[in-house]
PDB file of N, CA and C in Angstrom:
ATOM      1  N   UNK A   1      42.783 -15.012  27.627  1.00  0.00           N
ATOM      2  CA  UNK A   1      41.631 -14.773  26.774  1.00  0.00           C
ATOM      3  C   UNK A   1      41.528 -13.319  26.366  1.00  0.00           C
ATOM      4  N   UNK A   2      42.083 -12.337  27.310  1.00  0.00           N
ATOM      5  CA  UNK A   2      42.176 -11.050  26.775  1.00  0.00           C
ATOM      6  C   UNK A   2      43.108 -10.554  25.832  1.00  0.00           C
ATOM      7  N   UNK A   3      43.833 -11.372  25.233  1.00  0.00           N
ATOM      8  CA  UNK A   3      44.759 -10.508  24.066  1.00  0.00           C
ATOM      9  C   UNK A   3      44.097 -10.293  23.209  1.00  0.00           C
ATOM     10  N   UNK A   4      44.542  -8.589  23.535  1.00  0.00           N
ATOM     11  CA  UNK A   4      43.885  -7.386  21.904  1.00  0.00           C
ATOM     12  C   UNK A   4      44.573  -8.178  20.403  1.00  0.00           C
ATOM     13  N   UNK A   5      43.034  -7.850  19.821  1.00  0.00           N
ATOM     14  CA  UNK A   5      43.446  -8.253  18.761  1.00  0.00           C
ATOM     15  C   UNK A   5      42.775  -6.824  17.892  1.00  0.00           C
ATOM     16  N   UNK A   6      43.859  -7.103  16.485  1.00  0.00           N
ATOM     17  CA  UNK A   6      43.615  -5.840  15.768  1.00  0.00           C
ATOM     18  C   UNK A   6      45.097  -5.747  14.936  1.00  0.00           C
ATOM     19  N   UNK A   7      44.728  -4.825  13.811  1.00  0.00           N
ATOM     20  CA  UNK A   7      45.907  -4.727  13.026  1.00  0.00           C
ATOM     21  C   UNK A   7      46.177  -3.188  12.367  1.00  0.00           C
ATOM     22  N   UNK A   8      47.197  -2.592  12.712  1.00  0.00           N
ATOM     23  CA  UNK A   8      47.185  -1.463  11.696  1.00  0.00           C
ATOM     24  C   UNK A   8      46.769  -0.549  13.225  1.00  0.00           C
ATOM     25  N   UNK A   9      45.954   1.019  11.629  1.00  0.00           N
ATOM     26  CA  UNK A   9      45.100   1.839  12.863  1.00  0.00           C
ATOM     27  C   UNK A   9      43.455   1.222  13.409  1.00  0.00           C
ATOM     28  N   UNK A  10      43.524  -0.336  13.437  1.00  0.00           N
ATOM     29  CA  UNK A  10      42.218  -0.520  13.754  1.00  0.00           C
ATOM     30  C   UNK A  10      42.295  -0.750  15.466  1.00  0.00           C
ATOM     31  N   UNK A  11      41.072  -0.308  15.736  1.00  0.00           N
ATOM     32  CA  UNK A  11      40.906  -0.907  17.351  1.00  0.00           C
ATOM     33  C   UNK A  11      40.872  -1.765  17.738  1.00  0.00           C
ATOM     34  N   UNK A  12      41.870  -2.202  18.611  1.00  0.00           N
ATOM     35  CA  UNK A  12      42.100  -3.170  19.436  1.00  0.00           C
ATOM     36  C   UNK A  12      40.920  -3.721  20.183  1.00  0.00           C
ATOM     37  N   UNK A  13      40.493  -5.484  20.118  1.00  0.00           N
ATOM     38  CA  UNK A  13      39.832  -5.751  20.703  1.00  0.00           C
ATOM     39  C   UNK A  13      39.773  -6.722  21.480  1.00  0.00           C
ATOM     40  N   UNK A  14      39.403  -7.481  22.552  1.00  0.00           N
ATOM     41  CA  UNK A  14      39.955  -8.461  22.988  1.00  0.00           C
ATOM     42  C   UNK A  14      39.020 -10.123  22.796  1.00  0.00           C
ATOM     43  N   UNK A  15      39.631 -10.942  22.707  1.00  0.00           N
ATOM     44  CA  UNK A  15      38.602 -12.205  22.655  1.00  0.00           C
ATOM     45  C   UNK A  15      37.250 -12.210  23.429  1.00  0.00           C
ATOM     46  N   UNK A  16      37.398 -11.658  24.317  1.00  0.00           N
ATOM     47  CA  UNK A  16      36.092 -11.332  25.061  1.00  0.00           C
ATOM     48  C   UNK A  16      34.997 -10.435  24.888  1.00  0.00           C
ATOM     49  N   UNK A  17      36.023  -9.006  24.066  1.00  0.00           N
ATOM     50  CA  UNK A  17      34.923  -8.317  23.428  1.00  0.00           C
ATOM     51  C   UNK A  17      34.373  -8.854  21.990  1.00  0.00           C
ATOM     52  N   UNK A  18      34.950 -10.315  21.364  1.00  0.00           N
ATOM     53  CA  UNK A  18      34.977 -10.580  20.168  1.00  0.00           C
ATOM     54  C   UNK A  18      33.291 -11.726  20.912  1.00  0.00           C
ATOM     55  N   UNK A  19      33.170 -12.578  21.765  1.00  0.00           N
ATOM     56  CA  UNK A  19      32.338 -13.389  22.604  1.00  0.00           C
ATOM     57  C   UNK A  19      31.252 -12.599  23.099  1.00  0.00           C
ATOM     58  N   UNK A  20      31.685 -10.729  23.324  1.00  0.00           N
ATOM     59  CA  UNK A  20      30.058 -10.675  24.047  1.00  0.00           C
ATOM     60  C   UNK A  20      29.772 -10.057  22.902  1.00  0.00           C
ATOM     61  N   UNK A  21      30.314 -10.131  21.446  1.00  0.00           N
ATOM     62  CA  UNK A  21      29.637  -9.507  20.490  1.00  0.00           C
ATOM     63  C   UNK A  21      29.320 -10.381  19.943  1.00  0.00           C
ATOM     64  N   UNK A  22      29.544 -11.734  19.740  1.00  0.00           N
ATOM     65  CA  UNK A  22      28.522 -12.740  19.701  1.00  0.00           C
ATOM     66  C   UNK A  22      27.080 -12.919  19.921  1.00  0.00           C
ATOM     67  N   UNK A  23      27.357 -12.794  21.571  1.00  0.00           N
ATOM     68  CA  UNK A  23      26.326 -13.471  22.669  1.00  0.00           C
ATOM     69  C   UNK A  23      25.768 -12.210  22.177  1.00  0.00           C
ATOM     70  N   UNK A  24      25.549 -10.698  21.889  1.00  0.00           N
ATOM     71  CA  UNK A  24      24.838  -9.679  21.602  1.00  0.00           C
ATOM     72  C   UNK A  24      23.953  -9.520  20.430  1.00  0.00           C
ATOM     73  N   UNK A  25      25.155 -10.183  19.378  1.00  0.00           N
ATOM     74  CA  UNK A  25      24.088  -9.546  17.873  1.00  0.00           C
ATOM     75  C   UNK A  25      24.072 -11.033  16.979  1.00  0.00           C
ATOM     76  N   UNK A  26      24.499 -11.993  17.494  1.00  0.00           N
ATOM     77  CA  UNK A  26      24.530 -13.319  16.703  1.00  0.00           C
ATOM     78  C   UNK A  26      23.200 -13.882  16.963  1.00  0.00           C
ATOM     79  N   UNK A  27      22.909 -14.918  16.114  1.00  0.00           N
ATOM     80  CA  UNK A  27      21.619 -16.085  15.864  1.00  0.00           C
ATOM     81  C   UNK A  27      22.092 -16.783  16.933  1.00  0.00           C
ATOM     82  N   UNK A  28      21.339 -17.484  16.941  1.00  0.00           N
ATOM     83  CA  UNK A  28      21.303 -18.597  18.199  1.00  0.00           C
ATOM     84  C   UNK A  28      22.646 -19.738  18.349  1.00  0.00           C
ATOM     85  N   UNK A  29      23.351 -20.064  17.455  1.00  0.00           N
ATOM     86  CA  UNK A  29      24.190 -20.466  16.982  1.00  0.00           C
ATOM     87  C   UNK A  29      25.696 -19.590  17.476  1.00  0.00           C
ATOM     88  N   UNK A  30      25.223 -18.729  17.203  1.00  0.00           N
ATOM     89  CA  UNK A  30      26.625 -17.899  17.273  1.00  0.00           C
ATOM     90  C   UNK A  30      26.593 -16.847  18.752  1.00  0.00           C
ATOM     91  N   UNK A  31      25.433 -17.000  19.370  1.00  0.00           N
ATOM     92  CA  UNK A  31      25.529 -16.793  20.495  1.00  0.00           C
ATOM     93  C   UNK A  31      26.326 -17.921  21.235  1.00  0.00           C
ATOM     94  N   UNK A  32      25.720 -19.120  21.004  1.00  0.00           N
ATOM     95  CA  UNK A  32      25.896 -20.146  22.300  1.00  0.00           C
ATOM     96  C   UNK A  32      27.835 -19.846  21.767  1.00  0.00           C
ATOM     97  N   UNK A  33      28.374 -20.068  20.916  1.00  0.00           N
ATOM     98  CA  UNK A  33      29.217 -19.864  20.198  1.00  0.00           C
ATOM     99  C   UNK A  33      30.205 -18.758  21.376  1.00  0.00           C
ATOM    100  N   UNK A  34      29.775 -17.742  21.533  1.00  0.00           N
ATOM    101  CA  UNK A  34      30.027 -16.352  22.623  1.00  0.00           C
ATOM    102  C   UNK A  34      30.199 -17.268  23.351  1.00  0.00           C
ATOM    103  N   UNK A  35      28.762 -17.484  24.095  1.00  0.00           N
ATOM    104  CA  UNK A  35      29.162 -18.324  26.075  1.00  0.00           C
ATOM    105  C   UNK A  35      29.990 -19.170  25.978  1.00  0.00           C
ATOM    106  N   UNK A  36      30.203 -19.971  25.012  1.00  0.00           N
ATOM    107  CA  UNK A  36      30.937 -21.297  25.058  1.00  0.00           C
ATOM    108  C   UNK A  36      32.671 -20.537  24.757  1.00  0.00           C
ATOM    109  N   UNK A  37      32.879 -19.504  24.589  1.00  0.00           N
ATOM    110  CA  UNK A  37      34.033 -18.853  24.374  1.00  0.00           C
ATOM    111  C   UNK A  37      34.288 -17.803  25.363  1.00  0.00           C
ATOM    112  N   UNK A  38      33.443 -17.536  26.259  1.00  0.00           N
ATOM    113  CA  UNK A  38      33.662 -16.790  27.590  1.00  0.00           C
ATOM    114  C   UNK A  38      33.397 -18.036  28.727  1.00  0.00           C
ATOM    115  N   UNK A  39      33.373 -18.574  28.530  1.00  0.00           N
ATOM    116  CA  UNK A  39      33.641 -20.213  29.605  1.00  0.00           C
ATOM    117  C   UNK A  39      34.788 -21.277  29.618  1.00  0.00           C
ATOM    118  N   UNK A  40      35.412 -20.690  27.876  1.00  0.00           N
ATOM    119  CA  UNK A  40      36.568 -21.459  27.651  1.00  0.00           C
ATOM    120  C   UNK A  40      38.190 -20.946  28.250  1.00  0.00           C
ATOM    121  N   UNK A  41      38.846 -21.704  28.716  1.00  0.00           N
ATOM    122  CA  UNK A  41      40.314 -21.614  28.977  1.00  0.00           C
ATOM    123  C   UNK A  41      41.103 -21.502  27.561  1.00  0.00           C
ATOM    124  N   UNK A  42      42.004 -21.179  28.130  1.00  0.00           N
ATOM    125  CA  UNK A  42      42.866 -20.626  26.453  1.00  0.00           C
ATOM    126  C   UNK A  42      43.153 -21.843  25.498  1.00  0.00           C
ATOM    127  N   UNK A  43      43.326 -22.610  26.274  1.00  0.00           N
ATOM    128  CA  UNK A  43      43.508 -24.136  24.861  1.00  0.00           C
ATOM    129  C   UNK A  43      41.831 -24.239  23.981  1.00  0.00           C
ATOM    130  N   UNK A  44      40.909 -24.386  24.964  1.00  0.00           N
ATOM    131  CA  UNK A  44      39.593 -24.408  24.108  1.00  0.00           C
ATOM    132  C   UNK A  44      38.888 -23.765  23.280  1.00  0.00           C
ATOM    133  N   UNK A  45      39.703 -21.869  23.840  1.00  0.00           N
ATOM    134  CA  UNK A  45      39.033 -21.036  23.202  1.00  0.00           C
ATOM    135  C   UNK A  45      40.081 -21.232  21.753  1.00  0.00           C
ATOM    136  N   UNK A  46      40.712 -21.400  21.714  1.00  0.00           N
ATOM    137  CA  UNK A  46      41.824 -21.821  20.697  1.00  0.00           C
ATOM    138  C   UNK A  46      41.151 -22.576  19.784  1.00  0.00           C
ATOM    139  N   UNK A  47      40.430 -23.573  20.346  1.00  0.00           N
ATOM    140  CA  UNK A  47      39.577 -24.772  19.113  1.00  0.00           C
ATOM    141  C   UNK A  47      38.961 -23.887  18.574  1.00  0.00           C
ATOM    142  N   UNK A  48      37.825 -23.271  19.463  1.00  0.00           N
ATOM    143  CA  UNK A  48      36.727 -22.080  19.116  1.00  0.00           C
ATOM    144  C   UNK A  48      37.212 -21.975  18.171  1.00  0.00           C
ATOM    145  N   UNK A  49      38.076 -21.066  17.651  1.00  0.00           N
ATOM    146  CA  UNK A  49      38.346 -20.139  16.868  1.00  0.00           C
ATOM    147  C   UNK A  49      38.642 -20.824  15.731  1.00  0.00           C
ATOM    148  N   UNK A  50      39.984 -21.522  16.240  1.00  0.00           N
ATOM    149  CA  UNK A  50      40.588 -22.175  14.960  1.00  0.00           C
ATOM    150  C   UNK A  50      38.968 -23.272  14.174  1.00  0.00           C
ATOM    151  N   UNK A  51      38.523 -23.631  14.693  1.00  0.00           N
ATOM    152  CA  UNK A  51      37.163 -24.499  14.018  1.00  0.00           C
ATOM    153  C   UNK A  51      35.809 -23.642  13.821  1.00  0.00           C
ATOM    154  N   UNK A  52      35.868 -22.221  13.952  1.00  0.00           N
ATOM    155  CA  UNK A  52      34.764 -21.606  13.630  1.00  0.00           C
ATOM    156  C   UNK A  52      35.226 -19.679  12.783  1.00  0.00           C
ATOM    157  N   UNK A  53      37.059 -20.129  11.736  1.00  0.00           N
ATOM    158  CA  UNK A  53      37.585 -18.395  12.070  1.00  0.00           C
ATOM    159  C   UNK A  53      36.892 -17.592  11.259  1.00  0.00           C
ATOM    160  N   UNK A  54      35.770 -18.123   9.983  1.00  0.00           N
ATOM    161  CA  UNK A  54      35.204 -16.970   9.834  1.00  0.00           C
ATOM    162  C   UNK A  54      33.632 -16.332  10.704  1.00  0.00           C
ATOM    163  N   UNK A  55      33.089 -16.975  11.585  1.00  0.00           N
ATOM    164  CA  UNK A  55      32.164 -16.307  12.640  1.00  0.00           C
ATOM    165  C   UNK A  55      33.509 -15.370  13.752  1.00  0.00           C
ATOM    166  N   UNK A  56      34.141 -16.049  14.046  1.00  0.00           N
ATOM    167  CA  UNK A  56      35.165 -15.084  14.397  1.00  0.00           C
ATOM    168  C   UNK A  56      35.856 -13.901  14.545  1.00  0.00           C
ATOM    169  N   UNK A  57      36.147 -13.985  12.522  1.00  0.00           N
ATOM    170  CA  UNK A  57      36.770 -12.655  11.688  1.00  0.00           C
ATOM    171  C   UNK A  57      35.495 -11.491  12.051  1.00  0.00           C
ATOM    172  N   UNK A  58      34.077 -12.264  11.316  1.00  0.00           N
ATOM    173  CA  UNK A  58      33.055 -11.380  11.093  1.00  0.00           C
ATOM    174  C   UNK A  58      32.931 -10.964  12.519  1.00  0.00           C
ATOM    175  N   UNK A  59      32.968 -11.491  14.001  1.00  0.00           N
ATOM    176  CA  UNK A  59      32.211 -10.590  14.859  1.00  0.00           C
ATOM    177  C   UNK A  59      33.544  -9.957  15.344  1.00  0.00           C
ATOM    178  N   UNK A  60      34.833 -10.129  15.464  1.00  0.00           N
ATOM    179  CA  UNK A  60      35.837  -9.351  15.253  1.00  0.00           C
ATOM    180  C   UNK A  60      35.464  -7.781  14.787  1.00  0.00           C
ATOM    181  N   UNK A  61      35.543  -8.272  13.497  1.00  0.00           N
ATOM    182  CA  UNK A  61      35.430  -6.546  12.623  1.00  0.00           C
ATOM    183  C   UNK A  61      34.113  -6.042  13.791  1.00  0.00           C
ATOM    184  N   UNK A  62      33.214  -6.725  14.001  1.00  0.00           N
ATOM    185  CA  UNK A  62      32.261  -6.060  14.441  1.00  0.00           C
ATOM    186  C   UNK A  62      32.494  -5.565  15.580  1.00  0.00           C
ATOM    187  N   UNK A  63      32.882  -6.153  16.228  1.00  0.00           N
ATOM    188  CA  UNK A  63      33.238  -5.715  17.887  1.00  0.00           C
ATOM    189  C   UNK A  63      34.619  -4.261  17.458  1.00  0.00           C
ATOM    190  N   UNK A  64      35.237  -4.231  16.508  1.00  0.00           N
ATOM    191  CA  UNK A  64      35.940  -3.046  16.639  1.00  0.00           C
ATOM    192  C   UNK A  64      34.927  -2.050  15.848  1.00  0.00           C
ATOM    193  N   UNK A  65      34.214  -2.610  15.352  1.00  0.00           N
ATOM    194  CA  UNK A  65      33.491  -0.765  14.615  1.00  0.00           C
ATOM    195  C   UNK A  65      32.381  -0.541  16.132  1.00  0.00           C
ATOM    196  N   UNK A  66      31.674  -1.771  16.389  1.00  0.00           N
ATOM    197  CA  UNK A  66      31.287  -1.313  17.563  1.00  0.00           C
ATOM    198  C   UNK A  66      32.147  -0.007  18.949  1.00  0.00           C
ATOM    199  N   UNK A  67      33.518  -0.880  18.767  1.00  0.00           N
ATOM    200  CA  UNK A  67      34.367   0.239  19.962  1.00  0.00           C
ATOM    201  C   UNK A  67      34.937   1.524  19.483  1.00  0.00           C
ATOM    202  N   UNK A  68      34.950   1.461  17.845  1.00  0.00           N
ATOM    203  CA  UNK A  68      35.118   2.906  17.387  1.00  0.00           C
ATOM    204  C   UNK A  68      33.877   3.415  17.315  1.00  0.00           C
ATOM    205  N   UNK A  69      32.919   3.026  17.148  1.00  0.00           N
ATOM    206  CA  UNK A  69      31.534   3.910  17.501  1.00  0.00           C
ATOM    207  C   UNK A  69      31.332   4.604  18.642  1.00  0.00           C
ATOM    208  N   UNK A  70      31.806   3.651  20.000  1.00  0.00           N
ATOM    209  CA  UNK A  70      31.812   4.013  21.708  1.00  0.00           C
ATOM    210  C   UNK A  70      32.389   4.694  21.697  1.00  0.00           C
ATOM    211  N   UNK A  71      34.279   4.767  20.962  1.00  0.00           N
ATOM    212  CA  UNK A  71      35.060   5.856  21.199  1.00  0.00           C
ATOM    213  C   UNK A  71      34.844   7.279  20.585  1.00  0.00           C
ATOM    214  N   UNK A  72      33.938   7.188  19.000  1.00  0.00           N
ATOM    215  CA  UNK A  72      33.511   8.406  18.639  1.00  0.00           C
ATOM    216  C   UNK A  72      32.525   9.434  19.650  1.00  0.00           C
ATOM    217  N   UNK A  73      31.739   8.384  20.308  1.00  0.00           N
ATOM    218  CA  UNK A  73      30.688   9.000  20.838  1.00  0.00           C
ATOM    219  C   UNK A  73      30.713   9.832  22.274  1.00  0.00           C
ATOM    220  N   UNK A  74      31.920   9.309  22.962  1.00  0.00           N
ATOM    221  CA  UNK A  74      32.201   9.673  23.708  1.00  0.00           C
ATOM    222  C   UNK A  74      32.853  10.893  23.899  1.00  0.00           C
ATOM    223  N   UNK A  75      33.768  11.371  22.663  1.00  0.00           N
ATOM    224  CA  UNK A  75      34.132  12.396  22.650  1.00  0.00           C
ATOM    225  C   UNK A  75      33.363  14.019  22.803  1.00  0.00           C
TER     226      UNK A  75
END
């Protein structure tokens, strides 16, 4: 469930940081969406995705501007 995902110079993120950015900034829908994808084994989280890839894409991008925000800030 942890393979980074990301392309290019974007930040790497992992399915899990893609699920608690769900369960964080999504509607009710796209939360349960998160838990039900941090509870899933890799074949299920697989459906997840493949049957939901643009909530996916969108909290994707989000979860990496989120971790380039953490990494700016930290500096």
């Amino acid at each position: 469930m942890d393979a980074p995902q990301g392309k290019g110079n974007q930040v790497n993120v992992t399915d899990r940081d893609v699920a608690r950015t769900m369960q964080e900034y999504g509607g009710s829908f796209v939360r349960a969406l998160g838990a039900a994808a941090l509870a899933a084994d890799p074949v299920n989280l697989k459906k997840l995705r493949d049957a939901f890839p643009d909530y996916w894409a969108n909290y994707m991008k989000m979860a990496q501007q989120l971790s380039e925000v953490e990494k700016q800030a930290s500096k």
